[in-house]
N, C-alpha and C. Protein backbone atom coordinates (compact mmCIF):
# COMPACT_ATOMS: atom_id res chain seq x y z
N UNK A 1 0.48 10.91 -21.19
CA UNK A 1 1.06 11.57 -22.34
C UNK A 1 1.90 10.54 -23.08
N UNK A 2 1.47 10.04 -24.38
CA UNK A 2 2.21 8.99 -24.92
C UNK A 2 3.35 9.68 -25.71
N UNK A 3 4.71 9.32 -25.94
CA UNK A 3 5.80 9.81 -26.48
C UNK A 3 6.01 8.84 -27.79
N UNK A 4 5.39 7.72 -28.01
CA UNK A 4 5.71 7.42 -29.19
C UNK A 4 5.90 5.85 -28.87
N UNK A 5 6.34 5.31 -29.95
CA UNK A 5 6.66 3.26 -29.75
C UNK A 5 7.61 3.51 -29.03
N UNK A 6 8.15 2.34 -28.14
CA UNK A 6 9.35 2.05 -27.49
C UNK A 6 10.15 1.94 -28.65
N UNK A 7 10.25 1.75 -29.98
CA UNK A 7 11.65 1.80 -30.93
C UNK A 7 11.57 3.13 -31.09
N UNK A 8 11.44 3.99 -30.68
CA UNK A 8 12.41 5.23 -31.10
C UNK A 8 13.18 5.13 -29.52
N UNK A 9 13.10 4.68 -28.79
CA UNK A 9 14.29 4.43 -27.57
C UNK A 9 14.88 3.34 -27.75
N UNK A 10 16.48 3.31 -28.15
CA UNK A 10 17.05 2.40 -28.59
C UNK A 10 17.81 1.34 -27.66
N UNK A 11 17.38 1.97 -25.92
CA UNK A 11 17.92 1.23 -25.43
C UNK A 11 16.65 -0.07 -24.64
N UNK A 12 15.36 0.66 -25.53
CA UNK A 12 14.48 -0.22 -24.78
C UNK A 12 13.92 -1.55 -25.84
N UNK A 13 14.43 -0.94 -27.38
CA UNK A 13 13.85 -2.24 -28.69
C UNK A 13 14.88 -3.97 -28.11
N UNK A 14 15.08 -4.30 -27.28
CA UNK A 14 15.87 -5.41 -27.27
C UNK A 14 15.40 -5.52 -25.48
N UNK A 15 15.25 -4.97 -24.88
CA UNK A 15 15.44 -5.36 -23.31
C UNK A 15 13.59 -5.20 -23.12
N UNK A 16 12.74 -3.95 -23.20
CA UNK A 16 11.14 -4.18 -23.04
C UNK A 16 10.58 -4.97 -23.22
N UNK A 17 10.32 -5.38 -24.72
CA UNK A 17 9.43 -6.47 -25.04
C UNK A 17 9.42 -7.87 -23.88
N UNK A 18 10.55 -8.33 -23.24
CA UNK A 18 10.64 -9.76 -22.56
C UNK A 18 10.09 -9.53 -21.30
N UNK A 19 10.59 -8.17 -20.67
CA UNK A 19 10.02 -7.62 -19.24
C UNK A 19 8.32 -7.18 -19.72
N UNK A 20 7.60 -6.89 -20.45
CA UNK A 20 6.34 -6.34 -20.33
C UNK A 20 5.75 -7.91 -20.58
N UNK A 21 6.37 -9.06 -21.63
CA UNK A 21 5.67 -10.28 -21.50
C UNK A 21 5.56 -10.68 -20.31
N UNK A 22 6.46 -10.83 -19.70
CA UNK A 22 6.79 -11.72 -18.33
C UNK A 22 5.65 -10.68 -17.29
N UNK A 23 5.43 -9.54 -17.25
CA UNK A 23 5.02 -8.66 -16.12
C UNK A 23 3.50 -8.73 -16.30
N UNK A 24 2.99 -9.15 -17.89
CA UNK A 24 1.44 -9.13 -18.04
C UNK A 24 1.49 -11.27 -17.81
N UNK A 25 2.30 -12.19 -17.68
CA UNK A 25 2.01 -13.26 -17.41
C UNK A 25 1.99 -13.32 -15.79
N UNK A 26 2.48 -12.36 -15.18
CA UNK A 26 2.56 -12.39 -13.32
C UNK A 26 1.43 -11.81 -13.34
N UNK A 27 0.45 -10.45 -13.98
CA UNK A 27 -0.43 -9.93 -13.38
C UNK A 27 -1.59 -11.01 -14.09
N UNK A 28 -1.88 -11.85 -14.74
CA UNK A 28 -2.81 -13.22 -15.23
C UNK A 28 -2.52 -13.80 -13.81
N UNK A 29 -1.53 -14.15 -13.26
CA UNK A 29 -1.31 -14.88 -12.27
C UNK A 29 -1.59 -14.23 -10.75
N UNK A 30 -1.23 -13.09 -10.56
CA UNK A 30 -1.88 -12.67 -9.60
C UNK A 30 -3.38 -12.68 -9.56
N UNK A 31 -4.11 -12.34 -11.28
CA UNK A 31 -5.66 -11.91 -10.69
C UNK A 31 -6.28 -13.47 -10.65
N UNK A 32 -5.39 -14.76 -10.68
CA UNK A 32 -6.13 -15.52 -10.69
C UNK A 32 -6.46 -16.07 -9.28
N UNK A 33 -5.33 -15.41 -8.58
CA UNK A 33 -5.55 -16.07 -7.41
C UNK A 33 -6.26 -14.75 -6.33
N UNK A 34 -6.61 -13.46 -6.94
CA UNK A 34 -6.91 -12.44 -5.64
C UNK A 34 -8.43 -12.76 -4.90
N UNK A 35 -8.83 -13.48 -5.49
CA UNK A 35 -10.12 -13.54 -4.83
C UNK A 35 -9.83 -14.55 -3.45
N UNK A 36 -8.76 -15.82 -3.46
CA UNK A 36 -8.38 -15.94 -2.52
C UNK A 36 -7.74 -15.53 -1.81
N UNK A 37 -7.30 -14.69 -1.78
CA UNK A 37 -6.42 -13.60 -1.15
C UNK A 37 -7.55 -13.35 -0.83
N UNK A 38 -8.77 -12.64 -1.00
CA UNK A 38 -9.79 -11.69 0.08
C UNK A 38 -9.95 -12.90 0.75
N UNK A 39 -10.16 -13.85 0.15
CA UNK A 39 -11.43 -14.97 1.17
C UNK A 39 -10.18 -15.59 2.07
N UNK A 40 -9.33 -15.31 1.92
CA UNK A 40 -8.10 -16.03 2.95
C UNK A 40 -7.91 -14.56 4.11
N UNK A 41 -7.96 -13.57 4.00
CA UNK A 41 -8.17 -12.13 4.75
C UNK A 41 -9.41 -12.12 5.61
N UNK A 42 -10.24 -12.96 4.93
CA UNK A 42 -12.03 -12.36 5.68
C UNK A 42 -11.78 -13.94 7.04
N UNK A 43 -11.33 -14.82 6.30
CA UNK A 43 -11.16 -16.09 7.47
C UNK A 43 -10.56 -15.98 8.23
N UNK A 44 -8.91 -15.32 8.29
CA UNK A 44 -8.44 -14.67 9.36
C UNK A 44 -8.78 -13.83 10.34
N UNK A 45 -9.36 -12.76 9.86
CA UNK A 45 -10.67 -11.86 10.53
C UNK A 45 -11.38 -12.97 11.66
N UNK A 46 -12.17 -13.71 10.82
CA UNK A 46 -12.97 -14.70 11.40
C UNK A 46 -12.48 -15.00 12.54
N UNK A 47 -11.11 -16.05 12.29
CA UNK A 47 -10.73 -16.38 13.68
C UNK A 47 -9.96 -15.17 14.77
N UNK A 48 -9.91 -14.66 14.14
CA UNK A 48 -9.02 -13.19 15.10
C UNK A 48 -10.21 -13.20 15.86
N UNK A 49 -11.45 -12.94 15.36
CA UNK A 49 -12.46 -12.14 15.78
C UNK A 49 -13.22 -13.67 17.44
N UNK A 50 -12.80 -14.87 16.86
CA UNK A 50 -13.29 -15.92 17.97
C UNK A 50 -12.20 -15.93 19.01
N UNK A 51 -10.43 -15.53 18.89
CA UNK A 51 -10.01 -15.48 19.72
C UNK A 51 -10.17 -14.56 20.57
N UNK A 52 -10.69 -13.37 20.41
CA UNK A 52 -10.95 -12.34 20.98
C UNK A 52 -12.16 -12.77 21.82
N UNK A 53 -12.99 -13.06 21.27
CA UNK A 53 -14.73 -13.28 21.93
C UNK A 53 -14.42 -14.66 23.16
N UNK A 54 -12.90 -15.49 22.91
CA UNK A 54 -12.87 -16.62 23.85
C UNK A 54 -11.67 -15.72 25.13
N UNK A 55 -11.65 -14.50 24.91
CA UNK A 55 -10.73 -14.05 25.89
C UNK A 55 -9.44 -13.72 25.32
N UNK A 56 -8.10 -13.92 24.35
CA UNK A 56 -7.28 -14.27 24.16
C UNK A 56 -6.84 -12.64 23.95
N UNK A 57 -5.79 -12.21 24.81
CA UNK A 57 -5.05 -11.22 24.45
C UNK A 57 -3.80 -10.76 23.52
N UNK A 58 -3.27 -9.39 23.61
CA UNK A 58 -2.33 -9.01 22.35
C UNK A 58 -1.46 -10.13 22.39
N UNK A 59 -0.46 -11.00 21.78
CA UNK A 59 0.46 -12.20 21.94
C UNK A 59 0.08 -13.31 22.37
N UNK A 60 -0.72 -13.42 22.46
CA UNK A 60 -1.73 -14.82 22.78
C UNK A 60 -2.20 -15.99 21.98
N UNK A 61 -1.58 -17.41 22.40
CA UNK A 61 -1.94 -17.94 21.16
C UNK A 61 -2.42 -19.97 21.85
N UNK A 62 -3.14 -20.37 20.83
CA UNK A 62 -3.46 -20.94 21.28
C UNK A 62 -3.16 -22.30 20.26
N UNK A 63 -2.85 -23.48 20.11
CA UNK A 63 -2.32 -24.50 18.94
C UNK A 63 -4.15 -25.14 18.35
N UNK A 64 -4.09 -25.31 17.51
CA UNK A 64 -4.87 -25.78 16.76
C UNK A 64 -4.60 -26.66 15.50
N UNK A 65 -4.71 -28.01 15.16
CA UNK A 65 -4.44 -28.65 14.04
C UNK A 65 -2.89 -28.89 13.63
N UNK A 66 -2.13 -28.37 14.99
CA UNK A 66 -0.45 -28.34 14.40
C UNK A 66 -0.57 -26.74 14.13
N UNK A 67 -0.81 -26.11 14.21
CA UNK A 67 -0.65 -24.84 13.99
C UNK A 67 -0.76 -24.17 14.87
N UNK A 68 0.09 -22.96 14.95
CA UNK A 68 0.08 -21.73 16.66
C UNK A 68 -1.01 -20.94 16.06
N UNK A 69 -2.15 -20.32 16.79
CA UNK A 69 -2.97 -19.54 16.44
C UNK A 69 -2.70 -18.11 17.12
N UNK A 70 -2.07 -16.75 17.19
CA UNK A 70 -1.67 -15.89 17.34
C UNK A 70 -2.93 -15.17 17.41
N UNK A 71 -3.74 -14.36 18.56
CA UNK A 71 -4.28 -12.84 18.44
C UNK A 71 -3.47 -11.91 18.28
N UNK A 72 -3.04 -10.77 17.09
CA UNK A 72 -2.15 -9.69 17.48
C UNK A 72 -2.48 -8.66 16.85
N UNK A 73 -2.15 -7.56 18.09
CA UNK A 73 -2.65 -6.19 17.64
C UNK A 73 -1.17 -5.16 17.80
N UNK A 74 -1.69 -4.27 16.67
CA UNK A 74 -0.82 -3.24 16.41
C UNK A 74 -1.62 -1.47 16.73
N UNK A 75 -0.87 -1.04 17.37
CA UNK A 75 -1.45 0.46 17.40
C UNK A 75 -1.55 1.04 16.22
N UNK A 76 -2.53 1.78 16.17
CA UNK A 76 -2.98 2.50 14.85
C UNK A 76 -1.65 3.84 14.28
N UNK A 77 -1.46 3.88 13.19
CA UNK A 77 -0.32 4.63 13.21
C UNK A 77 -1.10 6.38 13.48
N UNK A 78 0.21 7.19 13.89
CA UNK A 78 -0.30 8.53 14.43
C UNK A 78 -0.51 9.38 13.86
N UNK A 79 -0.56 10.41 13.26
CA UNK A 79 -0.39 11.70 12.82
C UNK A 79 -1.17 12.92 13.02
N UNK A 80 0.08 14.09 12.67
CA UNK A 80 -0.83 15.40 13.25
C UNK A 80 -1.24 16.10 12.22
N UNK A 81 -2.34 16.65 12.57
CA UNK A 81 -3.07 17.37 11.19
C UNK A 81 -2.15 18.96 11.34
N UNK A 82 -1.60 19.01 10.41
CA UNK A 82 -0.94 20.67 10.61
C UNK A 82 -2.35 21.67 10.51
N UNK A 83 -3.30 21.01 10.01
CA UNK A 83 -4.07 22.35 9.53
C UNK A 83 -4.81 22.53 10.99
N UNK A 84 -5.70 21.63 11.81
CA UNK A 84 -5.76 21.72 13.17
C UNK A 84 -5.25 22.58 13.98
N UNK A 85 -3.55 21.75 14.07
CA UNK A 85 -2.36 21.89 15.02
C UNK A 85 -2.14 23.82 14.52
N UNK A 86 -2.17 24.33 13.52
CA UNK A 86 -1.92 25.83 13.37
C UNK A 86 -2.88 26.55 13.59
N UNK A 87 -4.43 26.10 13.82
CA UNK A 87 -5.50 26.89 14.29
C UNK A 87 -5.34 26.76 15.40
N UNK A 88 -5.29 25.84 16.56
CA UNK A 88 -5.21 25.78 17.77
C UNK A 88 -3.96 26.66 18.40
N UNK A 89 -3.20 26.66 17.94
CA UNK A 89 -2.06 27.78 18.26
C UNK A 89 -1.81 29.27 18.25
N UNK A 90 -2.76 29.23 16.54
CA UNK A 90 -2.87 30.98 16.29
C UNK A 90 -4.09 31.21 16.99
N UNK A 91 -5.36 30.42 17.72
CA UNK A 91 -5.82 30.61 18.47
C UNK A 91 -5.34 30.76 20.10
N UNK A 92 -4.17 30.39 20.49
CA UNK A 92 -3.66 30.27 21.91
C UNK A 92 -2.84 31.36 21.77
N UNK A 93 -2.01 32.49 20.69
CA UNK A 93 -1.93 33.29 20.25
C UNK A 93 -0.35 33.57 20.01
N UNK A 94 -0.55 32.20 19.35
CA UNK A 94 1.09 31.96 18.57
C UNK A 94 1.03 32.67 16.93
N UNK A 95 2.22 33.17 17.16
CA UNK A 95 1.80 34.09 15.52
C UNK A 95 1.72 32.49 14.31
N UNK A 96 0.97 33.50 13.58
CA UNK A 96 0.67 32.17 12.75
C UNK A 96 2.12 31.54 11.58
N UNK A 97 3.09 32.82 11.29
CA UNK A 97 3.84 32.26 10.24
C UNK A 97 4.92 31.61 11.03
N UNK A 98 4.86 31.46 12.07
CA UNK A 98 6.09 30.98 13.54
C UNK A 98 5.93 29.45 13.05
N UNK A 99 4.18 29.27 13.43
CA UNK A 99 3.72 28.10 13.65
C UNK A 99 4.01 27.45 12.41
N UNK A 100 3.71 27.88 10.94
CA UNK A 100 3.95 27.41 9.78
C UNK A 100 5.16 27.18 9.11
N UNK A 101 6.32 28.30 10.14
CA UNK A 101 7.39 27.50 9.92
C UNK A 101 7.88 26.34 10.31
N UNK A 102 7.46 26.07 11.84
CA UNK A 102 7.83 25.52 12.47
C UNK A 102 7.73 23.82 12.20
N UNK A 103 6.09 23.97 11.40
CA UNK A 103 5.84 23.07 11.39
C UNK A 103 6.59 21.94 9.88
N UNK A 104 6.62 23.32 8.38
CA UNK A 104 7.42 23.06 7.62
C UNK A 104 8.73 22.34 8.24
N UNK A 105 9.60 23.33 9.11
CA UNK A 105 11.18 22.44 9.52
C UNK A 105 10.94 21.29 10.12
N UNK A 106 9.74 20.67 10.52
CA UNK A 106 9.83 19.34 11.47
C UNK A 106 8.78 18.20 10.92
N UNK A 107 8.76 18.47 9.29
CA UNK A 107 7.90 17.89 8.65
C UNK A 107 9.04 16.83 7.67
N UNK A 108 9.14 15.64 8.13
CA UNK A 108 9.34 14.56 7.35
C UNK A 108 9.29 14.01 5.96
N UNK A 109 10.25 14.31 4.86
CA UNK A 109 9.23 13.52 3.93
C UNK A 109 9.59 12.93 3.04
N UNK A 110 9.63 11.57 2.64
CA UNK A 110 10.22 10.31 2.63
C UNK A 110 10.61 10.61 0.90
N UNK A 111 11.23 9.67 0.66
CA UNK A 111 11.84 9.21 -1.13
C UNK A 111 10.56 9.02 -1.80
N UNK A 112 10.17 9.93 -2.63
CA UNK A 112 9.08 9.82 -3.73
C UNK A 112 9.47 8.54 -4.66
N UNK A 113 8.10 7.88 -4.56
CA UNK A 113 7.91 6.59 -5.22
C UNK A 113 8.11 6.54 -7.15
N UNK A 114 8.78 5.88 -7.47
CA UNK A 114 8.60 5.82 -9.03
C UNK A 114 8.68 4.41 -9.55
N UNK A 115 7.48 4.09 -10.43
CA UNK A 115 6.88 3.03 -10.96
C UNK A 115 6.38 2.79 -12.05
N UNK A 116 6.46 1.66 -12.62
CA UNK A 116 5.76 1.44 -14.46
C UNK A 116 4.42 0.55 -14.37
N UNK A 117 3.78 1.05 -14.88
CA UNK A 117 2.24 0.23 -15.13
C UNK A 117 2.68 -0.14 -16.46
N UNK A 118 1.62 -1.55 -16.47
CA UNK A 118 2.06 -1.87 -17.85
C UNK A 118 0.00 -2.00 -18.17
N UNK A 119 -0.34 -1.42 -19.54
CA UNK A 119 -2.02 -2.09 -19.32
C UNK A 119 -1.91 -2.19 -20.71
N UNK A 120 -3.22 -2.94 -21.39
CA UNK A 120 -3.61 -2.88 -22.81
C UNK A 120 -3.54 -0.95 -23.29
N UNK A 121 -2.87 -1.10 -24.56
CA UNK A 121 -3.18 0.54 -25.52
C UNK A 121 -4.93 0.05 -26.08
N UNK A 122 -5.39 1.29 -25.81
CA UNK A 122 -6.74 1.56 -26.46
C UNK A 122 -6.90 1.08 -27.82
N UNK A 123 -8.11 -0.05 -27.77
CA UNK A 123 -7.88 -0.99 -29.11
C UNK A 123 -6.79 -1.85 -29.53
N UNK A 124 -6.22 -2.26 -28.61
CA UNK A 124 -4.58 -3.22 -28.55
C UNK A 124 -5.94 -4.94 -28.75
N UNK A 125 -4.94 -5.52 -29.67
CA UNK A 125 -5.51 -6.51 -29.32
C UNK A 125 -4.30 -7.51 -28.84
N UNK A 126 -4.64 -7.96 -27.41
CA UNK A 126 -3.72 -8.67 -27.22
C UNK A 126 -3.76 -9.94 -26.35
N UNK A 127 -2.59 -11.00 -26.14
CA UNK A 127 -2.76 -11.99 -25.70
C UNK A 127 -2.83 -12.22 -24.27
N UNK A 128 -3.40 -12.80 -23.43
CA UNK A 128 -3.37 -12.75 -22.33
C UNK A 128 -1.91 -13.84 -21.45
């Protein structure tokens, strides 16, 4: 939903313009380098995947070239499906709005994220 130019917000005609230059010269700079970023991800893989096949367990490391070579694993993170977890219950013959409270009061839920995209306006012609 577009609200209009940044000059009808008077606190943004002097401070935006320098932050949206600078933020579209970092994202030129990030996409120049993401492809090494995958191919630097898939080589790690690689060798994760030979320390494993030569034996090497979780904390395990072995020197190579001046460098420590680390195998390491992390447990997969957990979670419970409420929608599951309340059939299996109102099936074991827990009333069901018990279970749905229960599960509401012991449900976690973190600081909602807020963020600015910056992209080309439709038909913008602009500099990279």
């Amino acid at each position: 939903m577009a609200t209009g130019t940044f000059t009808n917000y008077p606190r943004l005609v002097v401070a935006l313009p320098p932050l949206v230059r600078k933020q579209r010269k970092l994202a030129a700079t990030i996409a120049a380098v993401a492809d090494a970023v995958k191919d630097e991800k898939a080589v790690r893989a690689d060798i994760d995947a030979l320390l494993v096949a030569a034996g090497l367990t979780k904390g395990e490391r072995v020197t190579c070239a001046g460098y420590d070579v680390t195998h390491n694993e992390r447990d997969g993170q957990s979670s419970i499906n409420g929608d599951v977890l309340t059939e299996q219950l109102v099936a074991a013959g827990v009333d069901r709005g018990l279970v749905l409270d229960t599960i509401a009061s012991a449900t976690d839920t973190g600081k909602p994220s807020a963020f600015a995209t910056v992209t080309p306006s439709k038909g913008a012609q602009v500099r990279p």
